[in-house]
PDB file of N, CA and C in Angstrom:
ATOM      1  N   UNK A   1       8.361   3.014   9.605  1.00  0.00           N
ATOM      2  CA  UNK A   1       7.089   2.621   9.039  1.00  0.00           C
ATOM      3  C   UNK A   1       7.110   1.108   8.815  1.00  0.00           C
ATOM      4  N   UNK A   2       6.166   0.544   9.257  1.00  0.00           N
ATOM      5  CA  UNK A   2       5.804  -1.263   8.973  1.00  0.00           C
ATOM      6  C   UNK A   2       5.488  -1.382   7.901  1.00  0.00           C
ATOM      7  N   UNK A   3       5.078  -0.769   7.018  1.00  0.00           N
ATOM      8  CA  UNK A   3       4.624  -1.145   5.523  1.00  0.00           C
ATOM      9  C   UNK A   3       5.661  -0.850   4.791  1.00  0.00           C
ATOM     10  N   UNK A   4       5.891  -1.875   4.138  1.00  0.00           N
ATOM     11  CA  UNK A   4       7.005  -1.941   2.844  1.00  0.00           C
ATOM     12  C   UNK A   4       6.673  -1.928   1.325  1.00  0.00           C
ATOM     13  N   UNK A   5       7.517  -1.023  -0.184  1.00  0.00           N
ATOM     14  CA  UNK A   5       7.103  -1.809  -1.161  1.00  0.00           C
ATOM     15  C   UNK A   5       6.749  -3.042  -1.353  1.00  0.00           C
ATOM     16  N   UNK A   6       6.031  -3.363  -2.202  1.00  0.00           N
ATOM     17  CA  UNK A   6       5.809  -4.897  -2.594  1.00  0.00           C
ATOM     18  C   UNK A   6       4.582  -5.698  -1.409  1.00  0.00           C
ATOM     19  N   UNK A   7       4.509  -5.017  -0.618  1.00  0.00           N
ATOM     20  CA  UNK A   7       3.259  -5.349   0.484  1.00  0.00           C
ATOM     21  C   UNK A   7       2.243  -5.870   0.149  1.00  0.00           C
ATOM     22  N   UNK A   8       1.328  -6.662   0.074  1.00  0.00           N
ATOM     23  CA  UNK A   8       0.375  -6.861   0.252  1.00  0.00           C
ATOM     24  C   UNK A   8      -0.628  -6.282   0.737  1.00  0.00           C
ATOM     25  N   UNK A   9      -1.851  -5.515   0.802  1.00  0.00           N
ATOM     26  CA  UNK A   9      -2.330  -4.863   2.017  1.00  0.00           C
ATOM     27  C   UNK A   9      -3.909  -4.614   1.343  1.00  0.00           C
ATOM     28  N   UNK A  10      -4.384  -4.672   2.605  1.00  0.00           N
ATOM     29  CA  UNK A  10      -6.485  -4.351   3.030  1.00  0.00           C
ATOM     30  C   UNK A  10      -6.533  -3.277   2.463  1.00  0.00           C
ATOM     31  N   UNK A  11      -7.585  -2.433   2.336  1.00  0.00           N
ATOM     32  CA  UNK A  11      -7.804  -1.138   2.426  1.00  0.00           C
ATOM     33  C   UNK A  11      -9.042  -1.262   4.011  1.00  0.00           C
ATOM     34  N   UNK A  12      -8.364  -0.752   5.153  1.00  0.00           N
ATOM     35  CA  UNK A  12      -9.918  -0.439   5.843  1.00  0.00           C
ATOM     36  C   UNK A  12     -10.976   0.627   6.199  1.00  0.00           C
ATOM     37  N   UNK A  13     -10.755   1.885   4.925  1.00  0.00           N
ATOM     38  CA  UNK A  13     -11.223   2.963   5.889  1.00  0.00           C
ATOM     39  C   UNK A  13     -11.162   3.613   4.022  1.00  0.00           C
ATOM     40  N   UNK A  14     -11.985   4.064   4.113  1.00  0.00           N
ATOM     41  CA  UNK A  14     -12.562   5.439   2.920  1.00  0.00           C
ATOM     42  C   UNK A  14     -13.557   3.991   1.508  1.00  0.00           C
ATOM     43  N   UNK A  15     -13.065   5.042   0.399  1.00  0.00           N
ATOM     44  CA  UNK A  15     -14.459   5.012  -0.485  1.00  0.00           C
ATOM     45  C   UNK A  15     -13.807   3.329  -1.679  1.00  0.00           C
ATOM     46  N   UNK A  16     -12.456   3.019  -0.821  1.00  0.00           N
ATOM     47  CA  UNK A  16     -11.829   1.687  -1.591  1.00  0.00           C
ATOM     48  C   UNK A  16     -12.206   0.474  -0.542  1.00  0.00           C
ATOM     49  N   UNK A  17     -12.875   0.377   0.499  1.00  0.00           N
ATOM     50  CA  UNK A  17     -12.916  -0.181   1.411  1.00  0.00           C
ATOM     51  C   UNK A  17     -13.118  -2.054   1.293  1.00  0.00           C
ATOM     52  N   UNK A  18     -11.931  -2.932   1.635  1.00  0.00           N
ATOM     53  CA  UNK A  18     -12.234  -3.954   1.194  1.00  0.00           C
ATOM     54  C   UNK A  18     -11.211  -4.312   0.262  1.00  0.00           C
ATOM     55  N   UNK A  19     -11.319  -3.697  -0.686  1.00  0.00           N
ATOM     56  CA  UNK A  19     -10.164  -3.651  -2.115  1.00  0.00           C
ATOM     57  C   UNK A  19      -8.702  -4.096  -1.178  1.00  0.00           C
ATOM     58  N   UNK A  20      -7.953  -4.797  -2.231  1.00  0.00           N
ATOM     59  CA  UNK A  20      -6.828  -5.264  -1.544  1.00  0.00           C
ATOM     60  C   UNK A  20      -5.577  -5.062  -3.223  1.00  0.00           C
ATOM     61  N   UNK A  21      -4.358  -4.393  -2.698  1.00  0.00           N
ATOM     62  CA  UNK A  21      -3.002  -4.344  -3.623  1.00  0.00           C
ATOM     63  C   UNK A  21      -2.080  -4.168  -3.262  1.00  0.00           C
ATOM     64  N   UNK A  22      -1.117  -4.369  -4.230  1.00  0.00           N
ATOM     65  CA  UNK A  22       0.317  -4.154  -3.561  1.00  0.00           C
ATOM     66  C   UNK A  22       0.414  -2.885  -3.239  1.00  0.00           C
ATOM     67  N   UNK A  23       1.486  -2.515  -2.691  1.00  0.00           N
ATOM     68  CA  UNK A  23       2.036  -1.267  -2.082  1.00  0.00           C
ATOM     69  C   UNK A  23       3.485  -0.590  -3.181  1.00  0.00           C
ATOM     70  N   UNK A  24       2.696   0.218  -3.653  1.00  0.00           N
ATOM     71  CA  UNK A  24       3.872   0.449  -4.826  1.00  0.00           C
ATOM     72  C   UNK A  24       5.121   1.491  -4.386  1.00  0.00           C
ATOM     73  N   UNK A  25       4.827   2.648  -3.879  1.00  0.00           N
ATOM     74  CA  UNK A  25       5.485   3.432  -3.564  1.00  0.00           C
ATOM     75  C   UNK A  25       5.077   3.984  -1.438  1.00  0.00           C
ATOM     76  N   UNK A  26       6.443   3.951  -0.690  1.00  0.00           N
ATOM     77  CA  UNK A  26       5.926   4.264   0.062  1.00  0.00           C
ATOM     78  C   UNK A  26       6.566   6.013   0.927  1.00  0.00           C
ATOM     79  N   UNK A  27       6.006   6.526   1.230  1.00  0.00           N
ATOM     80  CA  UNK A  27       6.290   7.797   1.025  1.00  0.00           C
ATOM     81  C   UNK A  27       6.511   8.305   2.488  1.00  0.00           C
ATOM     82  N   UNK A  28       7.622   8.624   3.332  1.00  0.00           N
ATOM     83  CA  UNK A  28       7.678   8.241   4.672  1.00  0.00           C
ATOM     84  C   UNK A  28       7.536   9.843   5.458  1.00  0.00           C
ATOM     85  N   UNK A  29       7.923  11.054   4.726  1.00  0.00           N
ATOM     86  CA  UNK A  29       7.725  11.714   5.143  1.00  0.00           C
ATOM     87  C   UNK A  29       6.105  12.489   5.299  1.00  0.00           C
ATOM     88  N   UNK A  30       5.067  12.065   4.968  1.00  0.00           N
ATOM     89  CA  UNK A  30       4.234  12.428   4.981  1.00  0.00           C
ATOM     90  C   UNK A  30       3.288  11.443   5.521  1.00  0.00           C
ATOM     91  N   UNK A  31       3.920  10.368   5.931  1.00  0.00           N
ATOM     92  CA  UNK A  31       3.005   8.925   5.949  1.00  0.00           C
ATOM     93  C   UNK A  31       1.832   8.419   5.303  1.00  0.00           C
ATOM     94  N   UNK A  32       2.398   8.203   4.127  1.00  0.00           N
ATOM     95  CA  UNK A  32       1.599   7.566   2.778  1.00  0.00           C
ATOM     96  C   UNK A  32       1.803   6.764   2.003  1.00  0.00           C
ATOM     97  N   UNK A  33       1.188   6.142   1.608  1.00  0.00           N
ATOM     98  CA  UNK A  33       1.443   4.853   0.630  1.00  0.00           C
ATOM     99  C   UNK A  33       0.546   4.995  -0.517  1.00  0.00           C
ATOM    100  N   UNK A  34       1.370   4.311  -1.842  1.00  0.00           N
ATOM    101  CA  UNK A  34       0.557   4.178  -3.229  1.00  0.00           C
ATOM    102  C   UNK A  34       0.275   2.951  -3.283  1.00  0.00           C
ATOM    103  N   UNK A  35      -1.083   2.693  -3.746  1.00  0.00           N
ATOM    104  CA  UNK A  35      -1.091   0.910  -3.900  1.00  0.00           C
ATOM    105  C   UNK A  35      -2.067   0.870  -5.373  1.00  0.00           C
ATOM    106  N   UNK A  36      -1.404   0.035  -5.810  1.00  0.00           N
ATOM    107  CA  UNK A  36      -1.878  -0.372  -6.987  1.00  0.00           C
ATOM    108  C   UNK A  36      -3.298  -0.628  -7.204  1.00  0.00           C
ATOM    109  N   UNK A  37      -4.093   0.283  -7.707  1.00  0.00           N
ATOM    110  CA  UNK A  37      -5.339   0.503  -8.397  1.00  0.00           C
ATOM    111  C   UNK A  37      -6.392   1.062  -7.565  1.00  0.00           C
ATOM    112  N   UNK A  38      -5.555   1.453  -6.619  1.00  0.00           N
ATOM    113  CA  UNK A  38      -6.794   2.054  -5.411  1.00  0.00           C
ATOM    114  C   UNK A  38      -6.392   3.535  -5.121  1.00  0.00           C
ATOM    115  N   UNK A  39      -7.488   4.058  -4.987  1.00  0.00           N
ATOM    116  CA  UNK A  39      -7.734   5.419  -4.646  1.00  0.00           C
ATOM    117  C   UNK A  39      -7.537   6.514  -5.855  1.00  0.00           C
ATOM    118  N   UNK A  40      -7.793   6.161  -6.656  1.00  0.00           N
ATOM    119  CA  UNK A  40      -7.934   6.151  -7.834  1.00  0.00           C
ATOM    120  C   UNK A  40      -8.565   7.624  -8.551  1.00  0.00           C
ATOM    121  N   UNK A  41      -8.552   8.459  -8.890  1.00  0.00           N
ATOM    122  CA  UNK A  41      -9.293   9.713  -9.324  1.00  0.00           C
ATOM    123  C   UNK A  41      -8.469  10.175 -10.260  1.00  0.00           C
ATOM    124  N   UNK A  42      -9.552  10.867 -11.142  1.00  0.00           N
ATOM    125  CA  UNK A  42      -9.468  11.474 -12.615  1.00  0.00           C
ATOM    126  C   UNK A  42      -8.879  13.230 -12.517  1.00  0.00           C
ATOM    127  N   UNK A  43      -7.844  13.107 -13.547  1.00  0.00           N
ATOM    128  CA  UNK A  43      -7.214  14.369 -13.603  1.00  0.00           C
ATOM    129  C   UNK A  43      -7.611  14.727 -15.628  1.00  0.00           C
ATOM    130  N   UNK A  44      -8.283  16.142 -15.553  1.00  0.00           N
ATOM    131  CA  UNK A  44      -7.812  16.746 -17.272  1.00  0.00           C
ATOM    132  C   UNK A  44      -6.636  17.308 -17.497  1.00  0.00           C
ATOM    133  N   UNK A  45      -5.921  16.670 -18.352  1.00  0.00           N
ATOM    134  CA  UNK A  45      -4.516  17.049 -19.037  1.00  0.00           C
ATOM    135  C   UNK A  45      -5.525  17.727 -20.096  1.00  0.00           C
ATOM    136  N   UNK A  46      -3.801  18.224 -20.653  1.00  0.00           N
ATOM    137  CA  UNK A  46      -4.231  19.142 -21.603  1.00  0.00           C
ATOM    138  C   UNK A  46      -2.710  18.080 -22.459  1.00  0.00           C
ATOM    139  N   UNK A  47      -3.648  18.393 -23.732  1.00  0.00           N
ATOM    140  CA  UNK A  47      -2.612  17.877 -24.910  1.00  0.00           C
ATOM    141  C   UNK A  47      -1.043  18.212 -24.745  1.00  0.00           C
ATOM    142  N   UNK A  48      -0.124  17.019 -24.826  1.00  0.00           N
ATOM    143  CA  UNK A  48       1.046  17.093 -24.467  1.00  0.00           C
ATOM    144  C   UNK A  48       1.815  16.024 -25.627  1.00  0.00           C
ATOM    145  N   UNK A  49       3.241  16.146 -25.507  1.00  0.00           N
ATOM    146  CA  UNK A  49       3.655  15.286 -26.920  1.00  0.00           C
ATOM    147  C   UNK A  49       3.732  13.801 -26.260  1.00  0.00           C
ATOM    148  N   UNK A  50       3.769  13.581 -25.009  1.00  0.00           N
ATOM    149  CA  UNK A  50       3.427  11.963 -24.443  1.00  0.00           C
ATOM    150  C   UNK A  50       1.873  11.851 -25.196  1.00  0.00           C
ATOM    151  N   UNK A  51       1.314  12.324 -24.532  1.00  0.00           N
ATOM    152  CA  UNK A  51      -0.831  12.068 -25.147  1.00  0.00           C
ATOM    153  C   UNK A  51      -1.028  13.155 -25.799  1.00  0.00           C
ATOM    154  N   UNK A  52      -1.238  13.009 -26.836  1.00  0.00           N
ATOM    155  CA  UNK A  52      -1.629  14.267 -27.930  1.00  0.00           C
ATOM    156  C   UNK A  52      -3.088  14.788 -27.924  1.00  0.00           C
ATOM    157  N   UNK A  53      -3.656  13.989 -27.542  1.00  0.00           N
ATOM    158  CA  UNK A  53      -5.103  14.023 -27.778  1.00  0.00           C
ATOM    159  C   UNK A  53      -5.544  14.706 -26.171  1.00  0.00           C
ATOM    160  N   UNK A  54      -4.647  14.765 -25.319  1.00  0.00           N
ATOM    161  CA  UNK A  54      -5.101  14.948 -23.930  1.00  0.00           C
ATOM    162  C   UNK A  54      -6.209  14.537 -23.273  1.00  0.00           C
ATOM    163  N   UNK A  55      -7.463  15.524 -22.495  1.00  0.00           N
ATOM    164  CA  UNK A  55      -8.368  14.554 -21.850  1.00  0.00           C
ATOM    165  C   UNK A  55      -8.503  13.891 -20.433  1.00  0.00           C
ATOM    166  N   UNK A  56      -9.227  13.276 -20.624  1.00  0.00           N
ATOM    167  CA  UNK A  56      -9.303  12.512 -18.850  1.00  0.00           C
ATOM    168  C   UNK A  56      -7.990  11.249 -18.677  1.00  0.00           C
ATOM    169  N   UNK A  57      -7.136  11.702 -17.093  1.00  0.00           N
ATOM    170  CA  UNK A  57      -6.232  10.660 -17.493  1.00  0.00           C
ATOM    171  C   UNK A  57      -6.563   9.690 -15.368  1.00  0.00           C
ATOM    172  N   UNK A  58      -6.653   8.258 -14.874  1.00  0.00           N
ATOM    173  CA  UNK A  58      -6.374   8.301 -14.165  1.00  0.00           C
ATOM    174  C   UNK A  58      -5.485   8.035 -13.127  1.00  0.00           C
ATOM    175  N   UNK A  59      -5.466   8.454 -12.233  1.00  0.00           N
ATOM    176  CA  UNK A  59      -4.076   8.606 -11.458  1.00  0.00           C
ATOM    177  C   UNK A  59      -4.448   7.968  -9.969  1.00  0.00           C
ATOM    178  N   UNK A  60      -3.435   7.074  -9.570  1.00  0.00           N
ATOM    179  CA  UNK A  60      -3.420   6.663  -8.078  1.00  0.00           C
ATOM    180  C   UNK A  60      -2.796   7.716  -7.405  1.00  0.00           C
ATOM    181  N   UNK A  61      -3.617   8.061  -6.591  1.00  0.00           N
ATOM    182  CA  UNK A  61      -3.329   9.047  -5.201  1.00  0.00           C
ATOM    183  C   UNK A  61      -2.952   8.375  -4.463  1.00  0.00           C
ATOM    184  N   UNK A  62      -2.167   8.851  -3.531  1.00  0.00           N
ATOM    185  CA  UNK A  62      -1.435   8.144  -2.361  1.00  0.00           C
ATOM    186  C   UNK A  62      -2.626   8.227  -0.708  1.00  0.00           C
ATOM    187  N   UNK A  63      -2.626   7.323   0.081  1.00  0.00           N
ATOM    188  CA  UNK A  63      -3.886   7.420   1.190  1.00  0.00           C
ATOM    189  C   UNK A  63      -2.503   7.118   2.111  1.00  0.00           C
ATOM    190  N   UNK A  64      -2.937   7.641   3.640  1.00  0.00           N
ATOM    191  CA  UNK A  64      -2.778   7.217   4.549  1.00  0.00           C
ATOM    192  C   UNK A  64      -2.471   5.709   5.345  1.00  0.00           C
ATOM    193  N   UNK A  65      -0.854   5.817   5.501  1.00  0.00           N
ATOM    194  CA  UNK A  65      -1.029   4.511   6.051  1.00  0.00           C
ATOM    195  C   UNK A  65      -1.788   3.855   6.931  1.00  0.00           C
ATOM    196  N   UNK A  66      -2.445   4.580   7.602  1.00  0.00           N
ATOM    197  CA  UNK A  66      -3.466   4.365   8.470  1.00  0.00           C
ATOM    198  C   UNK A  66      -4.672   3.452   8.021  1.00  0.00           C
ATOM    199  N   UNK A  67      -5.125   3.668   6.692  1.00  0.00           N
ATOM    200  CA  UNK A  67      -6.050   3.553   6.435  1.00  0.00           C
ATOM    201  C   UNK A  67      -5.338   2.108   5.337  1.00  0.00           C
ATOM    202  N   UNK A  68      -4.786   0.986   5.613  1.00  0.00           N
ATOM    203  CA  UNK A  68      -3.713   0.043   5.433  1.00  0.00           C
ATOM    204  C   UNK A  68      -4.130  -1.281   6.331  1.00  0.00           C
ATOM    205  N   UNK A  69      -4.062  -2.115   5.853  1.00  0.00           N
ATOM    206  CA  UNK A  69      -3.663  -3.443   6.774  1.00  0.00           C
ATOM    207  C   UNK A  69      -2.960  -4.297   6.316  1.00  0.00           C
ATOM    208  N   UNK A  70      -1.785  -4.955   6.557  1.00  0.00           N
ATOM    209  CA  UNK A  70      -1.335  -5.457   5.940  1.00  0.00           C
ATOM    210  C   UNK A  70      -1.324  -6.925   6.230  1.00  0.00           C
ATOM    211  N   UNK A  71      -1.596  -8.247   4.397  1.00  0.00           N
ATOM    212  CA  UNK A  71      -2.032  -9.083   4.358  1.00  0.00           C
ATOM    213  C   UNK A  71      -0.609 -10.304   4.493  1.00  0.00           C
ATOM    214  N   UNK A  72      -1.234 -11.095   5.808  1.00  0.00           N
ATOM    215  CA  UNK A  72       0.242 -12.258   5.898  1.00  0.00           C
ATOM    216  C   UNK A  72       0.279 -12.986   4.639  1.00  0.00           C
ATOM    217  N   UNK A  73       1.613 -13.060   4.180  1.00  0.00           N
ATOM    218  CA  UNK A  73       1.312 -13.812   2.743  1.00  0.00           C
ATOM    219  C   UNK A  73       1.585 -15.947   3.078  1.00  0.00           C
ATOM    220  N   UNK A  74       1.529 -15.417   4.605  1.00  0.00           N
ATOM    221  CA  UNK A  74       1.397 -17.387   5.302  1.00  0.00           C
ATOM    222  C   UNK A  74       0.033 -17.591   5.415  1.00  0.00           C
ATOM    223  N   UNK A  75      -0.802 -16.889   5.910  1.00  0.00           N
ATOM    224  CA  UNK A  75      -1.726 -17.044   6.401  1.00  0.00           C
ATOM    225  C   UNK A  75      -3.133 -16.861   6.053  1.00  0.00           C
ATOM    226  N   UNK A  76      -2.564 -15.529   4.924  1.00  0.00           N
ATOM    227  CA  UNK A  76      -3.538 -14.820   4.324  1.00  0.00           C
ATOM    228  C   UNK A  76      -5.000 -14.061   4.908  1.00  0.00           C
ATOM    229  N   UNK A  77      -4.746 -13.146   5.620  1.00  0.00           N
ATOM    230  CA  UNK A  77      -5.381 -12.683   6.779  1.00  0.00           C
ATOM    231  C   UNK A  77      -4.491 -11.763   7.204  1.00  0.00           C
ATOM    232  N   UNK A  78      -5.791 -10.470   7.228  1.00  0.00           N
ATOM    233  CA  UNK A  78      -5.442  -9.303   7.647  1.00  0.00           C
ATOM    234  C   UNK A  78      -4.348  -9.853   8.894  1.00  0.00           C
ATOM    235  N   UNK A  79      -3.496  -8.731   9.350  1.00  0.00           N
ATOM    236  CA  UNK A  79      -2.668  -8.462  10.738  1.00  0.00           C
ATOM    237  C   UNK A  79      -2.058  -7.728  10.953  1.00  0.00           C
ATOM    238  N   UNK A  80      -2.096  -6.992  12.038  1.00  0.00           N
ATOM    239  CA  UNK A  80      -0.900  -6.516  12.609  1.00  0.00           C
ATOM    240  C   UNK A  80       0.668  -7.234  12.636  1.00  0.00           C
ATOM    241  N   UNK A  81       2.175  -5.669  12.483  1.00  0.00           N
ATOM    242  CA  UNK A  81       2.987  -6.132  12.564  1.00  0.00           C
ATOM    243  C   UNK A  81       3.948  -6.433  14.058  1.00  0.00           C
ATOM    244  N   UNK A  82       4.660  -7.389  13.816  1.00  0.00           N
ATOM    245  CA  UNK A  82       5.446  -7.360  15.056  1.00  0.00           C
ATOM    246  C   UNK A  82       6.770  -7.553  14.653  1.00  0.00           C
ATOM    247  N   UNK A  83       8.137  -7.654  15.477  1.00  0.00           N
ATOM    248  CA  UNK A  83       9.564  -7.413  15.772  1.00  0.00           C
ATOM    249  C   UNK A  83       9.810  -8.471  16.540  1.00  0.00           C
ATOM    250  N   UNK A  84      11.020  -9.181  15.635  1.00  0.00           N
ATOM    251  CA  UNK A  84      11.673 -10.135  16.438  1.00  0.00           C
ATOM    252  C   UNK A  84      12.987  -9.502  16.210  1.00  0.00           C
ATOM    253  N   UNK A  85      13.813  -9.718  17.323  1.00  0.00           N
ATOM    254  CA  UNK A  85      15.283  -9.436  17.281  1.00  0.00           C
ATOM    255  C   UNK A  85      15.867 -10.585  17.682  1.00  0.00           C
ATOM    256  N   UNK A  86      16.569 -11.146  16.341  1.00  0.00           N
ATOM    257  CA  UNK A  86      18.003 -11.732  16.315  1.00  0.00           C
ATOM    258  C   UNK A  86      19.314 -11.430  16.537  1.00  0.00           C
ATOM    259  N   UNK A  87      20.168 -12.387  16.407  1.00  0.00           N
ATOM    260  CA  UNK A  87      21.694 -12.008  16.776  1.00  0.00           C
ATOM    261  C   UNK A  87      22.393 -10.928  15.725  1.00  0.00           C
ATOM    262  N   UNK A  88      21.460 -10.812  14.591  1.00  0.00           N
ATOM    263  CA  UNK A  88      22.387 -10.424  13.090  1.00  0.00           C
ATOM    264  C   UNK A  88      21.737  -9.287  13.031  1.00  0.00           C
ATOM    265  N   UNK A  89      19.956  -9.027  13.129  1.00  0.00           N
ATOM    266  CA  UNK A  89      19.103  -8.320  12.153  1.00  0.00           C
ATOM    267  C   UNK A  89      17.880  -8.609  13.069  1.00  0.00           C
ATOM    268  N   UNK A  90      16.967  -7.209  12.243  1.00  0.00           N
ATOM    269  CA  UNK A  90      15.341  -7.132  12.884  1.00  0.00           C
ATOM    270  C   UNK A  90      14.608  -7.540  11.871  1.00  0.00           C
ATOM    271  N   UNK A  91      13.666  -8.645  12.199  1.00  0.00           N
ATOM    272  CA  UNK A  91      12.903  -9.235  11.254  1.00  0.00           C
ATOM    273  C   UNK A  91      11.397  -8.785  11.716  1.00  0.00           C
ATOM    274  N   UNK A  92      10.207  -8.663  10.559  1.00  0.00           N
ATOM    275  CA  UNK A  92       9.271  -8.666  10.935  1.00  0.00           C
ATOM    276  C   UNK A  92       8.399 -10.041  11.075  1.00  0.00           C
ATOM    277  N   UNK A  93       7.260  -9.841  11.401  1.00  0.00           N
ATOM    278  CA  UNK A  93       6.565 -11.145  11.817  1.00  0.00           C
ATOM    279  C   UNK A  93       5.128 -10.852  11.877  1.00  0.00           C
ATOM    280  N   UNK A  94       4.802 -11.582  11.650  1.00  0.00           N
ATOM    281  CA  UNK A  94       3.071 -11.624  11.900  1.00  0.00           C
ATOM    282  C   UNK A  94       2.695 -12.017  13.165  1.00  0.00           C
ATOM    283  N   UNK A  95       1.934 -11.613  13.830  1.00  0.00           N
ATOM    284  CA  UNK A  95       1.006 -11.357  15.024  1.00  0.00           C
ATOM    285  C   UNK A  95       0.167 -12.607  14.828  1.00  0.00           C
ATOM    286  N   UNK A  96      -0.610 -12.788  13.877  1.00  0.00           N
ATOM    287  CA  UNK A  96      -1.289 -14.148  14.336  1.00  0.00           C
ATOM    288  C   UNK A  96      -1.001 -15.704  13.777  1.00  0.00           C
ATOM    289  N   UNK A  97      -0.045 -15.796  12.650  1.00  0.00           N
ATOM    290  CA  UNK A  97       0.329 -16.702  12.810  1.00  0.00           C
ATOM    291  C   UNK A  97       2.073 -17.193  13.351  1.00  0.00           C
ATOM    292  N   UNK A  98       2.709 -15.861  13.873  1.00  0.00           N
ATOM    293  CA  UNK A  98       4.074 -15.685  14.302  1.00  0.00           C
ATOM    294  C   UNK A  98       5.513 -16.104  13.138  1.00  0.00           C
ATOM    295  N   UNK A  99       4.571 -16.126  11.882  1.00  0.00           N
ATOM    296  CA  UNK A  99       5.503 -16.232  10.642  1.00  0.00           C
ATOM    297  C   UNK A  99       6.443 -15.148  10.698  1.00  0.00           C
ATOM    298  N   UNK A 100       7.507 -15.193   9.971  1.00  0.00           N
ATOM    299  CA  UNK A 100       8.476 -14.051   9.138  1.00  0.00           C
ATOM    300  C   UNK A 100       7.670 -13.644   8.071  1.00  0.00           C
ATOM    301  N   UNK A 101       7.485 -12.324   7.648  1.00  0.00           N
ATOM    302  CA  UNK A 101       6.775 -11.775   6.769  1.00  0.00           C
ATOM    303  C   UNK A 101       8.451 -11.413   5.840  1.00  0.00           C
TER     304      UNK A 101
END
């Protein structure tokens, strides 16, 4: 998977469209990602000794990496990822300005 914690990233596709956050958790067997403050929907708990009072609580759902772009932090602008291979290690890179991400 090209998307990493700590990512930067678009949203391009559903009801967050535009919205941009980090990438908090990324979840590889199902191909999904959590990003901070998006995709967002309300769950009722029921009174518990964490929240006593219970109620509406909300929770980031995890979306489709698909539905992802991730933002060059050189360039700042959506892009696709790319692969450079060195003598040591595989680095990623940005596509349009050919930075190391």
């Amino acid at each position: 998977m090209k998307i990493r914690t700590k990512d930067k990233v678009i949203i391009n596709k559903g009801k967050d469209i535009g919205k941009s956050g980090k990438v908090e958790r990324v979840i590889k067997k199902s191909g999904k990602v959590v990003v901070s403050g998006i995709n967002i929907y309300k769950k009722h708990g029921k009174p518990t000794k964490k929240n006593p009072k219970g109620g509406i609580i909300d929770i980031t759902m995890p979306m489709a990496v698909e539905n992802v772009t991730l933002v060059c932090p050189h360039c700042s602008k959506p892009t696709r990822i790319g692969y450079k291979v060195t003598k040591d290690n595989k680095v990623r890179i940005c596509k349009k300005c050919g930075d190391q991400i």
